[in-house]
Structures are given as C-alpha cells and as structure tokens.
Protein backbone atom coordinates (compact mmCIF):
# COMPACT_ATOMS: atom_id res chain seq x y z
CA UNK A 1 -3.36 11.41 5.62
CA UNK A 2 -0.95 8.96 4.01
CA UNK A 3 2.54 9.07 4.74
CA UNK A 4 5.72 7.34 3.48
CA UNK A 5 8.24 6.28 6.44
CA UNK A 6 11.66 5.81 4.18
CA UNK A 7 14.26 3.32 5.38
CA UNK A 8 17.06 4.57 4.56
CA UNK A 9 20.36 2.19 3.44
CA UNK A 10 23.25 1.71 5.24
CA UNK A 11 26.55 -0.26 4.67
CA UNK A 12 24.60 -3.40 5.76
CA UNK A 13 21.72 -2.89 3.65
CA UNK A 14 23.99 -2.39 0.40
CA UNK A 15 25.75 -5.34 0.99
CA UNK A 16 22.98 -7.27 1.27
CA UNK A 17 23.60 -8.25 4.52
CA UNK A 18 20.04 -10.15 5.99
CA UNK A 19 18.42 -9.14 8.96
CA UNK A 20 18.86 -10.73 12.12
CA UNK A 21 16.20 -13.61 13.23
CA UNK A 22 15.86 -11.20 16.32
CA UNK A 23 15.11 -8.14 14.06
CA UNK A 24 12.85 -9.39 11.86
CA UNK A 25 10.49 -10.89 14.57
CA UNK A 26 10.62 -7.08 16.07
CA UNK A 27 9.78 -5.30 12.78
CA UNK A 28 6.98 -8.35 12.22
CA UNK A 29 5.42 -7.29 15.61
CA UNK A 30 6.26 -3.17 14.97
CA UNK A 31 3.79 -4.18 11.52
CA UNK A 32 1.38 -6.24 13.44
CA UNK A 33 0.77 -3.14 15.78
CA UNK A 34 0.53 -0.94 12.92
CA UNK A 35 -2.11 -3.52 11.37
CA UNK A 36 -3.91 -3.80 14.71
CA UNK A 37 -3.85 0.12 14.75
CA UNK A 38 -5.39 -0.12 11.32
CA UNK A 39 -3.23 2.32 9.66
CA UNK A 40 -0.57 -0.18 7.96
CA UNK A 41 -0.94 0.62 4.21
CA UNK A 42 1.86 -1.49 2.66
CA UNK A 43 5.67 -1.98 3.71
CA UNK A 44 9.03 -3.47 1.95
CA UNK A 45 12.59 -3.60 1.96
CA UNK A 46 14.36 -3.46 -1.45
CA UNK A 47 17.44 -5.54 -2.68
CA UNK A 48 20.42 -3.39 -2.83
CA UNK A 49 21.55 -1.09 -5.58
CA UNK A 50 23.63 -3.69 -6.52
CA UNK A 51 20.29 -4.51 -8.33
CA UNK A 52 19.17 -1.28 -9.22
CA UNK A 53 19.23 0.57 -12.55
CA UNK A 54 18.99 4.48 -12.29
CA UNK A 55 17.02 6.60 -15.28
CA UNK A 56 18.15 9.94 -16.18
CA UNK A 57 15.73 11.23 -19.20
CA UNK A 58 16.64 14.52 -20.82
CA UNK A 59 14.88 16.06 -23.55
CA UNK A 60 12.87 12.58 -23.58
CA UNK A 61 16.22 10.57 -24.14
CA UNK A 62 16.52 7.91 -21.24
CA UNK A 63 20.18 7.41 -19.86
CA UNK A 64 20.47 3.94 -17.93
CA UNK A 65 22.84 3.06 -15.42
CA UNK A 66 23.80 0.16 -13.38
CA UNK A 67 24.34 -0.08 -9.64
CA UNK A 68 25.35 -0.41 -7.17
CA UNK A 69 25.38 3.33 -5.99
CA UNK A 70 28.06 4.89 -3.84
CA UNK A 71 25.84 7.69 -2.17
CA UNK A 72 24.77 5.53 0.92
CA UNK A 73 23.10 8.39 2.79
CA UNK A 74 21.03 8.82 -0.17
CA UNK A 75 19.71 5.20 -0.83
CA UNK A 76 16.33 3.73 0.16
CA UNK A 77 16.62 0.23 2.06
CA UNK A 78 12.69 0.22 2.16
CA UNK A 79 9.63 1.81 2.82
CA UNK A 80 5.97 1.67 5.11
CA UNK A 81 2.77 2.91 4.28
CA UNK A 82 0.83 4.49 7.12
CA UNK A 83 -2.60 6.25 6.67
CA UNK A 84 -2.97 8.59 9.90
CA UNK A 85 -5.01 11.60 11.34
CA UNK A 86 -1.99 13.48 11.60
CA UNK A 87 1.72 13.81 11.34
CA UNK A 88 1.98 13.97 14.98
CA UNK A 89 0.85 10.59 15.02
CA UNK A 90 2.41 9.53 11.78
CA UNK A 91 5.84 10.46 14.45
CA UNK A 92 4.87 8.69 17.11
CA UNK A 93 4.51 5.43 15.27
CA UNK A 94 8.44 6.30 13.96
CA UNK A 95 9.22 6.72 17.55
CA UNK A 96 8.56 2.93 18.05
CA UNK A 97 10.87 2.06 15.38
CA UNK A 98 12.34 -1.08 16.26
CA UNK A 99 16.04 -0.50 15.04
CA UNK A 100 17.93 0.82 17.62
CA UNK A 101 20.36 2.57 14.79
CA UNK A 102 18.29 3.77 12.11
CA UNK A 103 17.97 6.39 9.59
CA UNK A 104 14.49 7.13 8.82
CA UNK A 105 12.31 9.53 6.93
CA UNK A 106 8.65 10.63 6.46
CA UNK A 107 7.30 12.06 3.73
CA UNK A 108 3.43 12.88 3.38
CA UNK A 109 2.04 11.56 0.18
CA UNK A 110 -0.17 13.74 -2.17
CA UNK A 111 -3.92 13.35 -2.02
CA UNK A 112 -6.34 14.49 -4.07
CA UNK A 113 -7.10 17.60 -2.58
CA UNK A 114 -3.58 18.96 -2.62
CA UNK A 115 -3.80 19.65 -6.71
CA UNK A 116 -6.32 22.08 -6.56
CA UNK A 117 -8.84 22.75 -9.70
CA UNK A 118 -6.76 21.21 -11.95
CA UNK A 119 -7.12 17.77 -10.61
CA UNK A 120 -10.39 17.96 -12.65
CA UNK A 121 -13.59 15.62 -11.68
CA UNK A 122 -12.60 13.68 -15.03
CA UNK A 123 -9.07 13.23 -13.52
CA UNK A 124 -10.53 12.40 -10.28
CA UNK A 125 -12.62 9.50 -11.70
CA UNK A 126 -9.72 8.45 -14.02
CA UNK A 127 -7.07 8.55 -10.83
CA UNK A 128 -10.40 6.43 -9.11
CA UNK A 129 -10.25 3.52 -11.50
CA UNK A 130 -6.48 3.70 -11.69
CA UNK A 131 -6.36 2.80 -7.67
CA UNK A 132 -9.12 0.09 -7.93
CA UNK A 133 -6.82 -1.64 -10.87
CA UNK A 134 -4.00 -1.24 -8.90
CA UNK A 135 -4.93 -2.73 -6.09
CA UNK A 136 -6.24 -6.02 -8.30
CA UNK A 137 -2.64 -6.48 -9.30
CA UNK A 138 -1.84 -6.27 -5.48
C-alpha cells in the first residue's frame, strides 16, 4: 500500500522561511529510518505559493492564477512517499514525525486494483510502461 503523508503549510512555510540546521538534520535521519525501513518512496518540500500558479479549467477553458494563496490551512508545504503493509503502520511512521508543531495528512494512493474491470489489461500494460518511463526521468 502506498500512501501520501501531506505537509501541510504554515505561516513559515509561505514565507519562505528555511528550516532550521537542527530540523533538517532530524527530518534527514526521520528519511534515513524510513529508507532503512525500506518503505521511503520519494519525499519534498515545495517553494511557497508565492511561486505557484493555480488552474481552474471549465468546459476545457483553463483559468490561470498567480500566488501566493491566502488559504494557509489548505496549502501543501511538501509531501513523503511511503509504501507500507498497512495504514496502521503507514500511522506509526507519522507518529515519529520530527516537527514538534505540525500539520500533517495521509492519504492512500490508488493502485491498480482499486479501478475494478475497467482498468483493462491494455490499460494495465499502458499504466506499466508509463511507471518504467517515469522513473527514467527520475
């Protein structure tokens, strides 16, 4: 099971305020468990919305608009990638969060076997060669 642990912003984070020397050696040993562990999938923090562009696209129009954002509780700060045997577990790697002030969220991500018979064996293979390309560019 893959799930998505979702760092959320803060006033910090959107003012692109760095993390600490101290912090950033914690959250580089929280990943080096996860790696050791074996279920570290990818992680990153993103630049504020400062940065950001949001897409609205209705009736296949795209609207386009600038940050920064004022909805704070609402913004991702970053992300991890865990593959785990279970959600329980997927929560008791959160639990060792290193930030002692820290909103966080998981979200499991879709797998194959979620769509059903309409994730054909032709969209299985195509979805196949997608992740193998993908993971060149990595």
């Amino acid at each position: 099971m893959r799930f998505m642990i979702i760092r959320r912003a803060d006033a910090d984070t959107e003012a692109g305020v760095m993390p600490t020397e101290e912090l950033l050696t914690s959250m580089f040993a929280y990943n080096q468990r996860m790696l050791d562990a074996g279920i570290l999938v990818s992680g990153d923090g993103l630049h504020p919305t400062s940065n950001a562009t949001r897409v609205r696209i209705v009736d296949g129009t795209p609207t386009f608009t600038d940050g920064p954002f004022t909805d704070i509780g609402e913004l991702i700060a970053g992300f991890t990638m865990i593959r785990v045997d279970s959600r329980e577990e997927a929560l008791n790697w959160l639990r060792q969060w290193p930030e002692p002030n820290v909103d966080l969220e998981l979200r499991q991500v879709f797998e194959a076997a979620d769509f059903g018979d309409e994730f054909t064996p032709e969209l299985r293979e195509q979805e196949e060669r997608m992740r193998e390309q993908a993971a060149q560019n990595a």
